[in-house]
N, C-alpha and C. Protein backbone atom coordinates (compact mmCIF):
# COMPACT_ATOMS: atom_id res chain seq x y z
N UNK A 1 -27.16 -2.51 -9.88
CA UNK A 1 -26.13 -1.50 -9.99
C UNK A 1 -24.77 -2.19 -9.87
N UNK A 2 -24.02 -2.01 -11.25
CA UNK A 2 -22.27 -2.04 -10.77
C UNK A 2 -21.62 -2.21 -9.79
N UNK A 3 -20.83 -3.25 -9.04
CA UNK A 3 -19.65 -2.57 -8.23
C UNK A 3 -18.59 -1.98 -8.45
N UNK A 4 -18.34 -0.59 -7.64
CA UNK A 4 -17.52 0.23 -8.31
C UNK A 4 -16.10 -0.46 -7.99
N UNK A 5 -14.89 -0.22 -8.96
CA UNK A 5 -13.43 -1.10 -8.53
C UNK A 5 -12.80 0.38 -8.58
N UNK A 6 -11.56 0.11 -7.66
CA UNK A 6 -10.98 1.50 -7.81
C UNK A 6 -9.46 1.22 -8.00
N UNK A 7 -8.12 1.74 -8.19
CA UNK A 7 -7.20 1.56 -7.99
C UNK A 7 -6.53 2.62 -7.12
N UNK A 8 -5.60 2.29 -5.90
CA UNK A 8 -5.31 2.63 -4.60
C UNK A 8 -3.92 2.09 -4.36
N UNK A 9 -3.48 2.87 -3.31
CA UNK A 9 -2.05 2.67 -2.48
C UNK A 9 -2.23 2.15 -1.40
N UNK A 10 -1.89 1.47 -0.63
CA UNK A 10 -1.56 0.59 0.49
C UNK A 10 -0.97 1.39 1.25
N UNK A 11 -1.50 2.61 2.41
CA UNK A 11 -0.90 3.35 3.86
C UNK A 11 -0.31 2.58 4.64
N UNK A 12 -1.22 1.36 5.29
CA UNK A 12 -0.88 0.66 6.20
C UNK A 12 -1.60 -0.79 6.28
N UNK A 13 -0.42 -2.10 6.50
CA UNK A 13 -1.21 -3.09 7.08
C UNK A 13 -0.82 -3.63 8.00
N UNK A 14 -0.72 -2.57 9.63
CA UNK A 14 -0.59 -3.27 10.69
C UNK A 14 -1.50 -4.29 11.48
N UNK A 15 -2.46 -4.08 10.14
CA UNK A 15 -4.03 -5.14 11.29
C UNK A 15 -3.87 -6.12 9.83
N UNK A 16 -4.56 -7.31 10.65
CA UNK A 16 -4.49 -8.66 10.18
C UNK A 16 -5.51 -8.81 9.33
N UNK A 17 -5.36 -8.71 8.30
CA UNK A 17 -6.19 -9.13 7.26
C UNK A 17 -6.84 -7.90 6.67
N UNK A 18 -6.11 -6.81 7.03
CA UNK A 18 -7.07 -5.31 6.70
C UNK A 18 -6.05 -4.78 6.47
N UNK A 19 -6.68 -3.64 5.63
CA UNK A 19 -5.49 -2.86 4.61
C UNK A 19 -6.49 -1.37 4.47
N UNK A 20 -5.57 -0.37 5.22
CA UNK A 20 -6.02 1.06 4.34
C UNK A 20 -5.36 1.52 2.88
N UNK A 21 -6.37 2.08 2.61
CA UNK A 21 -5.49 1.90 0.94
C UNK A 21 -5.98 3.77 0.71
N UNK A 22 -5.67 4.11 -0.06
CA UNK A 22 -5.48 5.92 -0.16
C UNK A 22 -5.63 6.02 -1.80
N UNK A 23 -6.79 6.39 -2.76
CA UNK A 23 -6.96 6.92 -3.37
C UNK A 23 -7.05 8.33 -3.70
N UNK A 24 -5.96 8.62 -4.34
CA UNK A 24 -5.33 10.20 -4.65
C UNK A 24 -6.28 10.31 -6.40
N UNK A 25 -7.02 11.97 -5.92
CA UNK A 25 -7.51 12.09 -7.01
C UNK A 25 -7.10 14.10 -6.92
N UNK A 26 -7.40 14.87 -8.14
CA UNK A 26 -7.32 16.39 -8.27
C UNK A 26 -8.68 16.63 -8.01
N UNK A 27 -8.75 17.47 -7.65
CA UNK A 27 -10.56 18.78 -7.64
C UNK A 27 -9.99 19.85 -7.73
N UNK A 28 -10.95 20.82 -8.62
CA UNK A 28 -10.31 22.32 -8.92
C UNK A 28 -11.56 22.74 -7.77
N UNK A 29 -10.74 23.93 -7.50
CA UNK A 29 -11.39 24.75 -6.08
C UNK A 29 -12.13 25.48 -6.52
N UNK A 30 -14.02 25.29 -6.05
CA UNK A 30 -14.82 25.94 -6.29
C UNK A 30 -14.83 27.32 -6.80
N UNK A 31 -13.50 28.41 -6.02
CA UNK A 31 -13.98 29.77 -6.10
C UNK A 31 -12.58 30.06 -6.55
N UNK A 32 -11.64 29.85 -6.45
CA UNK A 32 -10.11 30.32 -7.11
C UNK A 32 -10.11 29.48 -7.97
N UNK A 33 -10.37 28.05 -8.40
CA UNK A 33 -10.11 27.52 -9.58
C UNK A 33 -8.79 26.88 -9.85
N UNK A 34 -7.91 26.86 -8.39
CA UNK A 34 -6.92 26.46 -8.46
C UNK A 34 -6.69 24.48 -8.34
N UNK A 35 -6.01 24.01 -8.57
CA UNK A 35 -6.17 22.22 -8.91
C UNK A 35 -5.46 22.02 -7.23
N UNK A 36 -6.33 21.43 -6.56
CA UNK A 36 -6.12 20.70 -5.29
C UNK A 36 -5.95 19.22 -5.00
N UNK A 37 -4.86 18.60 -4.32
CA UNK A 37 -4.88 17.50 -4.05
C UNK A 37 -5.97 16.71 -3.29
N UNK A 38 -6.65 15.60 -3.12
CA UNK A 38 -7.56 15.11 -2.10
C UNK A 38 -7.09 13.60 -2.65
N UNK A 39 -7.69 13.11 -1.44
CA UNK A 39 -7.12 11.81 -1.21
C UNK A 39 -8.95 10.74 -0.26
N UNK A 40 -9.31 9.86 -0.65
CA UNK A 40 -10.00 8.84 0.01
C UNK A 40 -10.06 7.73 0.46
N UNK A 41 -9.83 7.22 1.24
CA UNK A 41 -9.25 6.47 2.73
C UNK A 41 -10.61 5.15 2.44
N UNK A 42 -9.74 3.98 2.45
CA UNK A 42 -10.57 2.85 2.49
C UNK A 42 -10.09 2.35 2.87
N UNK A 43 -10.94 1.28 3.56
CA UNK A 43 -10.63 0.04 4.72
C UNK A 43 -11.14 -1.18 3.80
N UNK A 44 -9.84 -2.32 3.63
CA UNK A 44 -10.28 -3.30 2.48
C UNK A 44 -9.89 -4.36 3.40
N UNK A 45 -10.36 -5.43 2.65
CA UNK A 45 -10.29 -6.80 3.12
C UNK A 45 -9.48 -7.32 2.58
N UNK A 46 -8.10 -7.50 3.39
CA UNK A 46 -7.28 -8.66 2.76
C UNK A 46 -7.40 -10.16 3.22
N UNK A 47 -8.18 -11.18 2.52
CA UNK A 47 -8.16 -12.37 3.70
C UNK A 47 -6.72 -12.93 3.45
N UNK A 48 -5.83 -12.97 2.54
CA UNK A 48 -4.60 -13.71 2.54
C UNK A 48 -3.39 -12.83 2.73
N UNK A 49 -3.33 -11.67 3.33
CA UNK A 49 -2.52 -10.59 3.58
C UNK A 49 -1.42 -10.53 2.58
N UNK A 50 -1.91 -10.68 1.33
CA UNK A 50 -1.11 -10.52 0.46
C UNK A 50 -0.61 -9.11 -0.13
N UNK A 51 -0.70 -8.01 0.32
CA UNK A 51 -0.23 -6.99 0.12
C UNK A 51 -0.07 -5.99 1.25
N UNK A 52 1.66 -5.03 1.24
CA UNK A 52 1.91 -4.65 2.07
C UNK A 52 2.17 -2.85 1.92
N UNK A 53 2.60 -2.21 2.49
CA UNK A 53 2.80 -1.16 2.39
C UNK A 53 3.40 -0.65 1.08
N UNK A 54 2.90 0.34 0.24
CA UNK A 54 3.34 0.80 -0.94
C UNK A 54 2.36 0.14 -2.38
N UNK A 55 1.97 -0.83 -1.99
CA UNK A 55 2.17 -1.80 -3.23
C UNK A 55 0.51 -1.30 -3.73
N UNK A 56 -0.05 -0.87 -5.16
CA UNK A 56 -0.74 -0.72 -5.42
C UNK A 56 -1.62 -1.40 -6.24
N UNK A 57 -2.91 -1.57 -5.53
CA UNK A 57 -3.83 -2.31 -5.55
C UNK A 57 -5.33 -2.14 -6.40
N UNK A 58 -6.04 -3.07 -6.35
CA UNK A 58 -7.59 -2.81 -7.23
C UNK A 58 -8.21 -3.23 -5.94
N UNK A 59 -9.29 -2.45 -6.16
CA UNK A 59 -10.49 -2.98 -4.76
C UNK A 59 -11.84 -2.99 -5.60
N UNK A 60 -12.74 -3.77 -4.94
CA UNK A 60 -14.09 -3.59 -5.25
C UNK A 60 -14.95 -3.70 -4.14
N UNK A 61 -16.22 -2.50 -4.50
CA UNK A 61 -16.90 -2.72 -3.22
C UNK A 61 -17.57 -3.87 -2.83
N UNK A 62 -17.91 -3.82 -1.52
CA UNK A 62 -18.83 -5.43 -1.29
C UNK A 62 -19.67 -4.74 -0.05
N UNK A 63 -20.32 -5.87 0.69
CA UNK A 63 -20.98 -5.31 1.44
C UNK A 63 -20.24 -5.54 2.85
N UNK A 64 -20.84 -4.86 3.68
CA UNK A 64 -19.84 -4.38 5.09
C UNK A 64 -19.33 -5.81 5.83
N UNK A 65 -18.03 -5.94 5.51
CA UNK A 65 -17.45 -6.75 6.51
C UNK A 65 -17.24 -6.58 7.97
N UNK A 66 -16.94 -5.46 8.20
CA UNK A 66 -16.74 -4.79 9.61
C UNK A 66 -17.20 -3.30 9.55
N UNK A 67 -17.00 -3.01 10.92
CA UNK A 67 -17.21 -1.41 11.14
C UNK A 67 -16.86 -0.40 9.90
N UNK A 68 -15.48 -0.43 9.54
CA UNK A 68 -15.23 0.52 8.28
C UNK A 68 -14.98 -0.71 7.32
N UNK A 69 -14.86 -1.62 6.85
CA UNK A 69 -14.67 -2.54 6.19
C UNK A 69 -15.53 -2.49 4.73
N UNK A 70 -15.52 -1.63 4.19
CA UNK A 70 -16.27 -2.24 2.71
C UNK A 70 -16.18 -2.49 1.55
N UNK A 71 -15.11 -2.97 1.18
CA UNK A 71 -14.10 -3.08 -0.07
C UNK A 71 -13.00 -4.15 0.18
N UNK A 72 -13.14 -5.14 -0.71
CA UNK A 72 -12.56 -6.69 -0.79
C UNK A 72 -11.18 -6.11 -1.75
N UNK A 73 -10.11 -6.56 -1.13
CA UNK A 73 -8.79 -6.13 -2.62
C UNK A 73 -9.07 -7.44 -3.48
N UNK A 74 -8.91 -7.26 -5.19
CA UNK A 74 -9.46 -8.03 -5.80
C UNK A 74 -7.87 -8.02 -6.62
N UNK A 75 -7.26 -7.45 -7.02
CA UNK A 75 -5.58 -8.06 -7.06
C UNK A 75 -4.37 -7.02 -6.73
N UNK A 76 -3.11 -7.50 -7.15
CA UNK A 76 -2.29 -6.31 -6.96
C UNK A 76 -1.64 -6.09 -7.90
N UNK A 77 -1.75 -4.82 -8.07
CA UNK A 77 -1.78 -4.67 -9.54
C UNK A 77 0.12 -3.95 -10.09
N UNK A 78 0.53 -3.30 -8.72
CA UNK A 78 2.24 -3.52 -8.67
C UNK A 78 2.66 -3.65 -7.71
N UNK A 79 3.30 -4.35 -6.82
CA UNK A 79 4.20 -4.17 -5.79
C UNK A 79 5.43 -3.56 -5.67
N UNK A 80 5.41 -2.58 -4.86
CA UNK A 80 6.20 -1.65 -4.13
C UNK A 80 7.72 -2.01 -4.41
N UNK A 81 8.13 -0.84 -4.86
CA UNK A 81 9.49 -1.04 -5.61
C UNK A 81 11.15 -0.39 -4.63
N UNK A 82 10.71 0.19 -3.37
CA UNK A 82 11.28 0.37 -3.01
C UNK A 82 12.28 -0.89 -2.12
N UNK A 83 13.25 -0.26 -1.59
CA UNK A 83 14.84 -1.11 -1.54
C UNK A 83 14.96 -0.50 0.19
N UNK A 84 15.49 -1.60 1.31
CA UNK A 84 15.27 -1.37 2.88
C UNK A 84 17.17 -1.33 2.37
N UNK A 85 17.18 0.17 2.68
CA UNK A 85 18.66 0.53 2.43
C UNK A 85 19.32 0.27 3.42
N UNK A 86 19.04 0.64 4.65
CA UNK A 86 19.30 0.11 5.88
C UNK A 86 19.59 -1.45 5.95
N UNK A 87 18.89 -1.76 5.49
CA UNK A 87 19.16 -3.68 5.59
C UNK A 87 20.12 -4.22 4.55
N UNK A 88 20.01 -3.66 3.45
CA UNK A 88 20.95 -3.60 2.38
C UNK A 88 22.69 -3.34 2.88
N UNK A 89 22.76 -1.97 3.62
CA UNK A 89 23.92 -2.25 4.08
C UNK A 89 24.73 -3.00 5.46
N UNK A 90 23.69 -3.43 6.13
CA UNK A 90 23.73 -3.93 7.13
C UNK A 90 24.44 -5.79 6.42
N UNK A 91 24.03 -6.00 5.55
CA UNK A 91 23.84 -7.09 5.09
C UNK A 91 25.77 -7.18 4.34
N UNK A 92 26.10 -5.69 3.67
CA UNK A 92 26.91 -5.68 3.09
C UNK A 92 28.26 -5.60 4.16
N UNK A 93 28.34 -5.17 5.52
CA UNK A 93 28.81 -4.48 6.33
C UNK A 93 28.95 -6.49 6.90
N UNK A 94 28.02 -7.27 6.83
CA UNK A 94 28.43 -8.31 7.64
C UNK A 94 29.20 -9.50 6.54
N UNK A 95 29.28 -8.96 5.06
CA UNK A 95 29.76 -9.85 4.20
C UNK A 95 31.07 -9.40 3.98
N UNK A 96 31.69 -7.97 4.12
CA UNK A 96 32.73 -7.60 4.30
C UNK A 96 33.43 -8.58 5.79
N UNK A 97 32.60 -8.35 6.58
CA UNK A 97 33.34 -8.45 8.26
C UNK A 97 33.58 -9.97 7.74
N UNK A 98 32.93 -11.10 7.22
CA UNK A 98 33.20 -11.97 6.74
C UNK A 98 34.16 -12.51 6.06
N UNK A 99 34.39 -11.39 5.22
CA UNK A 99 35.27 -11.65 4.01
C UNK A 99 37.01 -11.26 4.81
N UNK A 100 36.96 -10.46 5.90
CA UNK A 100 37.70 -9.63 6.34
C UNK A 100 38.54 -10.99 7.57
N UNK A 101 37.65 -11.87 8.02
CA UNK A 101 38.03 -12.81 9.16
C UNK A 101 38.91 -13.80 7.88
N UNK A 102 38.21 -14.31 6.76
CA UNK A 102 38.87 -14.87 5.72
C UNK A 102 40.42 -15.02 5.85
N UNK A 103 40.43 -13.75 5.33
CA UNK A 103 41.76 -13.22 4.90
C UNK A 103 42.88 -13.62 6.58
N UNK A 104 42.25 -13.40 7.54
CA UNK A 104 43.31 -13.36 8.43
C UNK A 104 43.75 -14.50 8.98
């Protein structure tokens, strides 16, 4: 039998070498028929902690590395495009104060 590969989001990688990753899929509701969000939660193996929060990934299953562990990330397929605005202006705020001692 196949191993199944999936493509997934990166929740969290506060643990070392492990990555929850969140596959978002639709289901229409048995009895209203209305289109529902659901989402499935995997625990993957990063051995080179190469991917971090946001960044979306391919996994394939393998067999149990750990307790919830069963899915190896096999690449990354985009990294996370967002911008640490906070740090951005923090950064701009100390090149001004810089620029500002210059002048005097």
């Amino acid at each position: 039998m196949p191993k199944r590969q999936l493509v997934g989001v990166v929740t969290s990688d506060k643990m070392n070498k492990s990555r929850r990753v969140e596959i978002d899929r639709l289901v229409r509701h048995a009895k209203y028929g209305k289109i529902i969000h659901r989402r499935t939660v995997c625990h993957v193996h990063d051995e080179h902690n190469e991917s971090s929060v946001g960044d979306t990934v391919e996994i394939i299953e393998c067999p149990p590395v750990s307790k919830l562990k069963r899915w190896n990330l096999m690449r990354i397929v985009a990294k996370n495009q967002q911008v640490d605005i906070a740090a951005m202006r923090a950064a701009a705020k100390a090149e001004q104060a810089a620029a500002n001692k210059e002048i005097k």
